[in-house]
C-alpha atoms as a PDB file:
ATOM      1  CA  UNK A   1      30.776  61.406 -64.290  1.00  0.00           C
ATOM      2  CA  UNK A   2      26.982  61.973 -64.444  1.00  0.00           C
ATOM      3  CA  UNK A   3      26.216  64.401 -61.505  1.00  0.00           C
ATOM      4  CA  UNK A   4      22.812  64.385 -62.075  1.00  0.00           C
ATOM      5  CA  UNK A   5      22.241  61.416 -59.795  1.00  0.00           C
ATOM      6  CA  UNK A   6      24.563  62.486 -56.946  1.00  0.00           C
ATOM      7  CA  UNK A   7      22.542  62.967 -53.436  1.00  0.00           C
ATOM      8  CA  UNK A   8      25.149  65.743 -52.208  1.00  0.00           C
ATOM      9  CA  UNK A   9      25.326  69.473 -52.068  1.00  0.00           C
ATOM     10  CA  UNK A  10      26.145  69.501 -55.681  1.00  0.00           C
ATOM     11  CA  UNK A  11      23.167  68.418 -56.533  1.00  0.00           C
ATOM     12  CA  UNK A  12      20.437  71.373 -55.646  1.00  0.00           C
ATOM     13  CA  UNK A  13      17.277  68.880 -56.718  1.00  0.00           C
ATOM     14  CA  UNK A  14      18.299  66.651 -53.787  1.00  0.00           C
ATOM     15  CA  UNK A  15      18.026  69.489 -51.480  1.00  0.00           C
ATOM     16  CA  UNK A  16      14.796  70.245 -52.649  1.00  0.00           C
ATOM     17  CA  UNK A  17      13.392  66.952 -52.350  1.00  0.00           C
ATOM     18  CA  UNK A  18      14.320  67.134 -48.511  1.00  0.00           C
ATOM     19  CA  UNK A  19      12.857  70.086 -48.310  1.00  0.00           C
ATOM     20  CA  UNK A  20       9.286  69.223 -50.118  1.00  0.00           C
ATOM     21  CA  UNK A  21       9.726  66.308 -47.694  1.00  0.00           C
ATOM     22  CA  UNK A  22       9.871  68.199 -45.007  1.00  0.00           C
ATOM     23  CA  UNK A  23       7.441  70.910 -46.053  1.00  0.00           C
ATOM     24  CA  UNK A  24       4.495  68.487 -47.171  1.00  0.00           C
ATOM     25  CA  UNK A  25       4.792  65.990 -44.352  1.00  0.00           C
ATOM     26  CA  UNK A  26       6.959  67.043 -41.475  1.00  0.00           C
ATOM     27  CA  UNK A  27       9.684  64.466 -42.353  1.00  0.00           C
ATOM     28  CA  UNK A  28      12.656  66.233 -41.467  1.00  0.00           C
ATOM     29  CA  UNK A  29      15.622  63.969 -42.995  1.00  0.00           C
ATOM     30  CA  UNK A  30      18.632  63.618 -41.294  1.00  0.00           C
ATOM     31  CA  UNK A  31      22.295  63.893 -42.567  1.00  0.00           C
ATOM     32  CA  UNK A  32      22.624  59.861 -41.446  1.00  0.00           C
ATOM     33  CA  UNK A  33      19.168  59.556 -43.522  1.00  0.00           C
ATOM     34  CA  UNK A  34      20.809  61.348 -46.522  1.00  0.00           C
ATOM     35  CA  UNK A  35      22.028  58.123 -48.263  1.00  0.00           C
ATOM     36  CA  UNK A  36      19.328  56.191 -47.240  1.00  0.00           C
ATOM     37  CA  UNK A  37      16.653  58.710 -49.140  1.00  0.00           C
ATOM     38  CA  UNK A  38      18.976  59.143 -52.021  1.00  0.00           C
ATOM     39  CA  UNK A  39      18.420  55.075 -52.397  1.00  0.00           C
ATOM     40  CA  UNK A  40      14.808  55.746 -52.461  1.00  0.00           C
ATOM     41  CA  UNK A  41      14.702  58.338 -54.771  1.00  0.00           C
ATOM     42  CA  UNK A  42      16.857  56.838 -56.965  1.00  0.00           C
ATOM     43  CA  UNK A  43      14.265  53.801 -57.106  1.00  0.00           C
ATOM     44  CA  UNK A  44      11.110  56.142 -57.772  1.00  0.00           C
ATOM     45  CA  UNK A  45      13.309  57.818 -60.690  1.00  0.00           C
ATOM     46  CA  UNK A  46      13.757  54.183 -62.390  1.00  0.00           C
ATOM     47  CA  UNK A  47      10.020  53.368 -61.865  1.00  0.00           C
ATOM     48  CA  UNK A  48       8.824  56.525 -62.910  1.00  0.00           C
ATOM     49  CA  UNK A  49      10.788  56.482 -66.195  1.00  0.00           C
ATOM     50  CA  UNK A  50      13.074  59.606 -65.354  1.00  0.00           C
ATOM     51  CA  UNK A  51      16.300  60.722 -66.262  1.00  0.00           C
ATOM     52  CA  UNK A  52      17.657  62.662 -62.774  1.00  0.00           C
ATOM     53  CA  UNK A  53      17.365  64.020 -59.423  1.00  0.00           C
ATOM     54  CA  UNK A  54      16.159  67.277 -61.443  1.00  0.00           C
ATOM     55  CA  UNK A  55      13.582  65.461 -62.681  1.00  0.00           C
ATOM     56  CA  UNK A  56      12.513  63.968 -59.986  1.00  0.00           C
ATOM     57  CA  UNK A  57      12.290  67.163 -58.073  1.00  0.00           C
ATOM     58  CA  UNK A  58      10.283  68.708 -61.215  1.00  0.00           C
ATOM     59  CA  UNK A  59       7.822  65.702 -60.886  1.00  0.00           C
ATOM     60  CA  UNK A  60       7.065  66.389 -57.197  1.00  0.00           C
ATOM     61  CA  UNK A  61       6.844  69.739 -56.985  1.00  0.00           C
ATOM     62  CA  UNK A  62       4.409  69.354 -59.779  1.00  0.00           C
ATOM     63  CA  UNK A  63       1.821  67.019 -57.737  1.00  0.00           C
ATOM     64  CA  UNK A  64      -0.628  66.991 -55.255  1.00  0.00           C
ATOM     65  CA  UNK A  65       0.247  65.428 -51.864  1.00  0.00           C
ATOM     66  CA  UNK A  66      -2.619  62.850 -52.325  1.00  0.00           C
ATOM     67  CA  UNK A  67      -0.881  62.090 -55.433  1.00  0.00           C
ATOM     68  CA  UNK A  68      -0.246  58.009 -56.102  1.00  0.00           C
ATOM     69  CA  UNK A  69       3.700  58.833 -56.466  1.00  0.00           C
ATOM     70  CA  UNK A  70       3.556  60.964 -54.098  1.00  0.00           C
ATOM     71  CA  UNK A  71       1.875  59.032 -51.712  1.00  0.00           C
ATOM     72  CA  UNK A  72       4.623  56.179 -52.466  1.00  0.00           C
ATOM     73  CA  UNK A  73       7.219  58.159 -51.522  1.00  0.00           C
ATOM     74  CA  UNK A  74       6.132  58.401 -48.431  1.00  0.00           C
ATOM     75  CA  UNK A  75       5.317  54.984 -48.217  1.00  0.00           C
ATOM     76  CA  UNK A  76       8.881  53.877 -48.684  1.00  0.00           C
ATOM     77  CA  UNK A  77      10.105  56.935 -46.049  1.00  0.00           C
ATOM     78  CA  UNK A  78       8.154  55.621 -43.479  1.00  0.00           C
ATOM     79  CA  UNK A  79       9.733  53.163 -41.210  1.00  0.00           C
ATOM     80  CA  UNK A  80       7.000  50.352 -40.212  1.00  0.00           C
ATOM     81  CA  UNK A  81       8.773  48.505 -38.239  1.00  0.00           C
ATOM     82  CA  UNK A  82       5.837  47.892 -35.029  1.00  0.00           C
ATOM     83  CA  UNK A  83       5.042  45.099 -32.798  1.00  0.00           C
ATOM     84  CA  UNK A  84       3.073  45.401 -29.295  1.00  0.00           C
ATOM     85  CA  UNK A  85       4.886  46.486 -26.324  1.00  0.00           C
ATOM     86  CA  UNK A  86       7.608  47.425 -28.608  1.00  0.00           C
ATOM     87  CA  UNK A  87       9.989  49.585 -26.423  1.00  0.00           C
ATOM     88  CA  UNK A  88      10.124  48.098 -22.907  1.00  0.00           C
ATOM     89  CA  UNK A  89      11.178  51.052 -21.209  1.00  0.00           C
ATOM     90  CA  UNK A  90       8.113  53.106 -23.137  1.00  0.00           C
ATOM     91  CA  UNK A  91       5.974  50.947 -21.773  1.00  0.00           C
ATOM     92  CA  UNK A  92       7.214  50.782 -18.076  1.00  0.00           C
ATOM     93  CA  UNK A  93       7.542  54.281 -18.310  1.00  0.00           C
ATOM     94  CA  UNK A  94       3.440  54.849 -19.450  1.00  0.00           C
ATOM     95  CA  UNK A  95       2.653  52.020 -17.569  1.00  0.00           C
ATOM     96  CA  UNK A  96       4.363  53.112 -14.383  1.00  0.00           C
ATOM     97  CA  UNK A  97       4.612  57.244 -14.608  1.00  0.00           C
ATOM     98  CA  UNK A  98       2.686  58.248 -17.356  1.00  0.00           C
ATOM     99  CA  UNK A  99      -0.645  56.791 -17.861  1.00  0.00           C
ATOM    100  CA  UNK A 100      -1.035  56.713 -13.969  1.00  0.00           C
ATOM    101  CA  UNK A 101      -0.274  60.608 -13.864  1.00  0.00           C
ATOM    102  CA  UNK A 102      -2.644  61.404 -16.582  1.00  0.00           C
ATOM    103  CA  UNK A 103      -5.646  59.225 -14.547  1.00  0.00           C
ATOM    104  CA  UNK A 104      -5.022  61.143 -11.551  1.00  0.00           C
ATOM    105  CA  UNK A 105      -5.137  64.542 -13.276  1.00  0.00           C
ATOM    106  CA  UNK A 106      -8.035  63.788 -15.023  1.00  0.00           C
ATOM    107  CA  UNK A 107      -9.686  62.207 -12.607  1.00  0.00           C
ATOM    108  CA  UNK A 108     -12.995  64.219 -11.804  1.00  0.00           C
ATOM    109  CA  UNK A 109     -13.794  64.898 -15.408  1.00  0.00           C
ATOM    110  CA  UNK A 110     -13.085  60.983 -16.206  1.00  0.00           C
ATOM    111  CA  UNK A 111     -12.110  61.624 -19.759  1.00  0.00           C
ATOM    112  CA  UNK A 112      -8.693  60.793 -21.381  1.00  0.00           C
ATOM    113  CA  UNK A 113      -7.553  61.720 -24.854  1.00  0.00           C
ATOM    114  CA  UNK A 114      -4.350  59.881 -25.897  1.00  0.00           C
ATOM    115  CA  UNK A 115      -2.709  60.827 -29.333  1.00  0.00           C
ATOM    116  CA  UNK A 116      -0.603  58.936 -31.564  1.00  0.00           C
ATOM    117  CA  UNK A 117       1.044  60.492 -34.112  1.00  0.00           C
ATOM    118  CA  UNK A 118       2.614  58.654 -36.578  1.00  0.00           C
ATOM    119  CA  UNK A 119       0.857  55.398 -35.125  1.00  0.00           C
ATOM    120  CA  UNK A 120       1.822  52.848 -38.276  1.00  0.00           C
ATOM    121  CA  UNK A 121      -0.301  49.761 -38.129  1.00  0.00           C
ATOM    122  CA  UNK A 122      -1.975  50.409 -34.512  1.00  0.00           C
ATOM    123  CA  UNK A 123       0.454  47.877 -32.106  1.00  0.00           C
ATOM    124  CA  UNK A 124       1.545  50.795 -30.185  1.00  0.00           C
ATOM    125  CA  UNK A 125      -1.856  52.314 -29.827  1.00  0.00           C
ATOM    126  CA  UNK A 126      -3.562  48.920 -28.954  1.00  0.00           C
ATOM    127  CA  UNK A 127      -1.110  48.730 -26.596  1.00  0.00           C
ATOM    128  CA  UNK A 128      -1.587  51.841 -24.742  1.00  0.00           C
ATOM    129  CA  UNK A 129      -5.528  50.808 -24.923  1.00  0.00           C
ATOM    130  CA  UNK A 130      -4.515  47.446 -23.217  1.00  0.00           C
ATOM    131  CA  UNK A 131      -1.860  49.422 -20.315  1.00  0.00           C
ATOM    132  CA  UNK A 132      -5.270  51.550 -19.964  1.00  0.00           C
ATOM    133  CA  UNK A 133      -7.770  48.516 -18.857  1.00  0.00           C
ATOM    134  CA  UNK A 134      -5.100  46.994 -16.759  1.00  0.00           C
ATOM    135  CA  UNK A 135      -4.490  50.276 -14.632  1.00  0.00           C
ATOM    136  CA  UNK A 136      -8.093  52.065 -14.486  1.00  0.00           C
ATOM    137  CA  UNK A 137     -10.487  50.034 -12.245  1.00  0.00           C
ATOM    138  CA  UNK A 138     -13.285  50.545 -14.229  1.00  0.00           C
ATOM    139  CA  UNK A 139     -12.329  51.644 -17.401  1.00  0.00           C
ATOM    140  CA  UNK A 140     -15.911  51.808 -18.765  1.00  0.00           C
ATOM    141  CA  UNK A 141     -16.606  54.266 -16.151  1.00  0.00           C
ATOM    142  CA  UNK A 142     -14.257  56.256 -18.405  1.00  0.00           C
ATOM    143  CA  UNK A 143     -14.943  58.253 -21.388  1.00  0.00           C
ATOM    144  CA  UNK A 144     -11.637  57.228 -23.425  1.00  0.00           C
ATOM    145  CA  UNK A 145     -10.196  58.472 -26.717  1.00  0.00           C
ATOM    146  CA  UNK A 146      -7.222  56.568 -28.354  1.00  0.00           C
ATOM    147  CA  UNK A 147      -6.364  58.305 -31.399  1.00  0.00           C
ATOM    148  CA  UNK A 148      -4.085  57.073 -34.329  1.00  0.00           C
ATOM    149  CA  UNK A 149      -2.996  59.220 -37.296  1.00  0.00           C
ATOM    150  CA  UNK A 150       0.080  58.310 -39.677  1.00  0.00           C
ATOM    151  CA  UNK A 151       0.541  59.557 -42.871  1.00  0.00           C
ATOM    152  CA  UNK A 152       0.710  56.512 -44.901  1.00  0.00           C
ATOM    153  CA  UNK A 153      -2.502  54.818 -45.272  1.00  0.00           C
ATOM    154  CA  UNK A 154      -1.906  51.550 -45.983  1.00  0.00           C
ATOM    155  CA  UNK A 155      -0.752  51.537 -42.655  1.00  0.00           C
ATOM    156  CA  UNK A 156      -4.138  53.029 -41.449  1.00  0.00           C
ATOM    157  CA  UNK A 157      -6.221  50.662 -42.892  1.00  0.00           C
ATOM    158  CA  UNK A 158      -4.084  47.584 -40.894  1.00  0.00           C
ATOM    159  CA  UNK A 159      -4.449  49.570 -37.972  1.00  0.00           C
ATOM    160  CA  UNK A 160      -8.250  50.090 -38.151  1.00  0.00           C
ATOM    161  CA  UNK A 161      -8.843  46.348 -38.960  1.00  0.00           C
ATOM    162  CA  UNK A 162      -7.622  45.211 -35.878  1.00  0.00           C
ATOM    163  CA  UNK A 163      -5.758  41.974 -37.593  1.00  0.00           C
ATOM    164  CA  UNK A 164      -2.308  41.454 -36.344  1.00  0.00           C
ATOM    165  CA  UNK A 165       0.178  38.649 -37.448  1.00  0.00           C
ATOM    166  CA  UNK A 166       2.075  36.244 -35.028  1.00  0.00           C
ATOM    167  CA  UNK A 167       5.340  38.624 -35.899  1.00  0.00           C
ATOM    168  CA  UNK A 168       3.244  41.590 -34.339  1.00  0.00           C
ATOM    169  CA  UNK A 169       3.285  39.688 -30.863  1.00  0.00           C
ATOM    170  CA  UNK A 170       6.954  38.537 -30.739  1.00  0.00           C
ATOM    171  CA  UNK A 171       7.211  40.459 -27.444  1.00  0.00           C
ATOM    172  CA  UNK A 172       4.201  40.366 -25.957  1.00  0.00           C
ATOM    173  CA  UNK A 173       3.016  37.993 -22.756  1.00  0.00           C
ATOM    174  CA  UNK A 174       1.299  35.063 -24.008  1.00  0.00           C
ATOM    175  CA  UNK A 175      -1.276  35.293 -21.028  1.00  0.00           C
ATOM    176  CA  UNK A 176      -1.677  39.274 -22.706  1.00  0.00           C
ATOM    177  CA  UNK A 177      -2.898  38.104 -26.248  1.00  0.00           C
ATOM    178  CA  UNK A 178      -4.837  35.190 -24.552  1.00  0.00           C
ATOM    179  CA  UNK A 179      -6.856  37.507 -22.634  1.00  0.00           C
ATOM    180  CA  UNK A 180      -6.884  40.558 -25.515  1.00  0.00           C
ATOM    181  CA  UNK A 181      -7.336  38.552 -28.689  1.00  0.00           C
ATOM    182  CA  UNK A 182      -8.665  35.954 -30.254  1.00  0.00           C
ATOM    183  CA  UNK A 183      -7.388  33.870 -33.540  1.00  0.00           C
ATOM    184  CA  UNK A 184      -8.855  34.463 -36.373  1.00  0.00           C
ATOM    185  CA  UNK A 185      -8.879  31.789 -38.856  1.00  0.00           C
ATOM    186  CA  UNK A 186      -8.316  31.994 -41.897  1.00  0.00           C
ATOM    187  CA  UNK A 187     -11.048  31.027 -44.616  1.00  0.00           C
END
């Protein structure tokens, strides 16, 4: 049996992959994400023309993080999966607890800095923007700071052009998008 493309304990250059993971992103992967990153690799050794985990592992370790294969990598860790008002109980829970708590604290100074980290195309973000016109009175009275960061940048660039497809509102009010977006037609 050819070891060299086992994802286990035998194999040390899977381990080290994890840990480069890990290391050069924050990705920490999971023993129920094991398999699921062994697929991936496995796919980056065929395109890359490799032989092995090993030299796979030798590849990485001898790249940049800005890197095209390394930046694809990521690409394929990274779960994208986003819509607006995604997690129900999230948003109840900023919409009722959170956000309101943060206002109040914040209140004199009128400023609010909101981070999202690991952000993927901008629904949850925009949606956190939206929650904070709906509660604040006069949210222009405010000096607000939504901030998105994710380490794949495709998924930047969707998020900072503000286009969203139908699937990205498949659980959000109609009389929400009507009154925070417009169509965009196509030319």
């Amino acid at each position: 049996m050819d070891r060299s493309l086992i994802c286990d304990e035998s194999n040390p250059a899977f381990d080290s992959i994890a840990g480069l993971i890990t290391a050069r992103s924050g990705i920490v992967i999971a023993s129920r994400e094991r398999q699921w990153l062994c697929l991936i690799i496995k796919d980056r050794i065929g395109k890359n023309g490799l032989d092995s985990i090993a030299d796979y592992d030798r590849l990485l370790q001898g790249i940049r993080p800005d890197n095209r294969e390394w930046l694809e990598l990521l690409h394929q860790l990274i779960i994208g999966e986003t819509y607006f008002f995604r997690d129900r109980g999230q948003t109840d829970l900023l919409k009722d607890h959170l956000l309101p708590q943060l206002i109040d604290r914040n209140r004199l100074r009128r400023e609010l800095r909101i981070w999202s980290a690991g952000c993927s195309t901008g629904e949850e973000l925009y949606s956190i923007a939206i929650l904070l016109s709906q509660i604040l009175q006069t949210p222009e009275d405010w000096l607000l700071l939504l901030l998105g960061t994710n380490i794949n940048h495709r998924a930047l660039e969707k998020a900072e052009s503000g286009i969203f497809g139908d699937w990205s509102f498949r659980n959000t009010d109609p009389l929400l998008k009507q009154r925070y977006f417009r169509r965009k037609h196509r030319s």
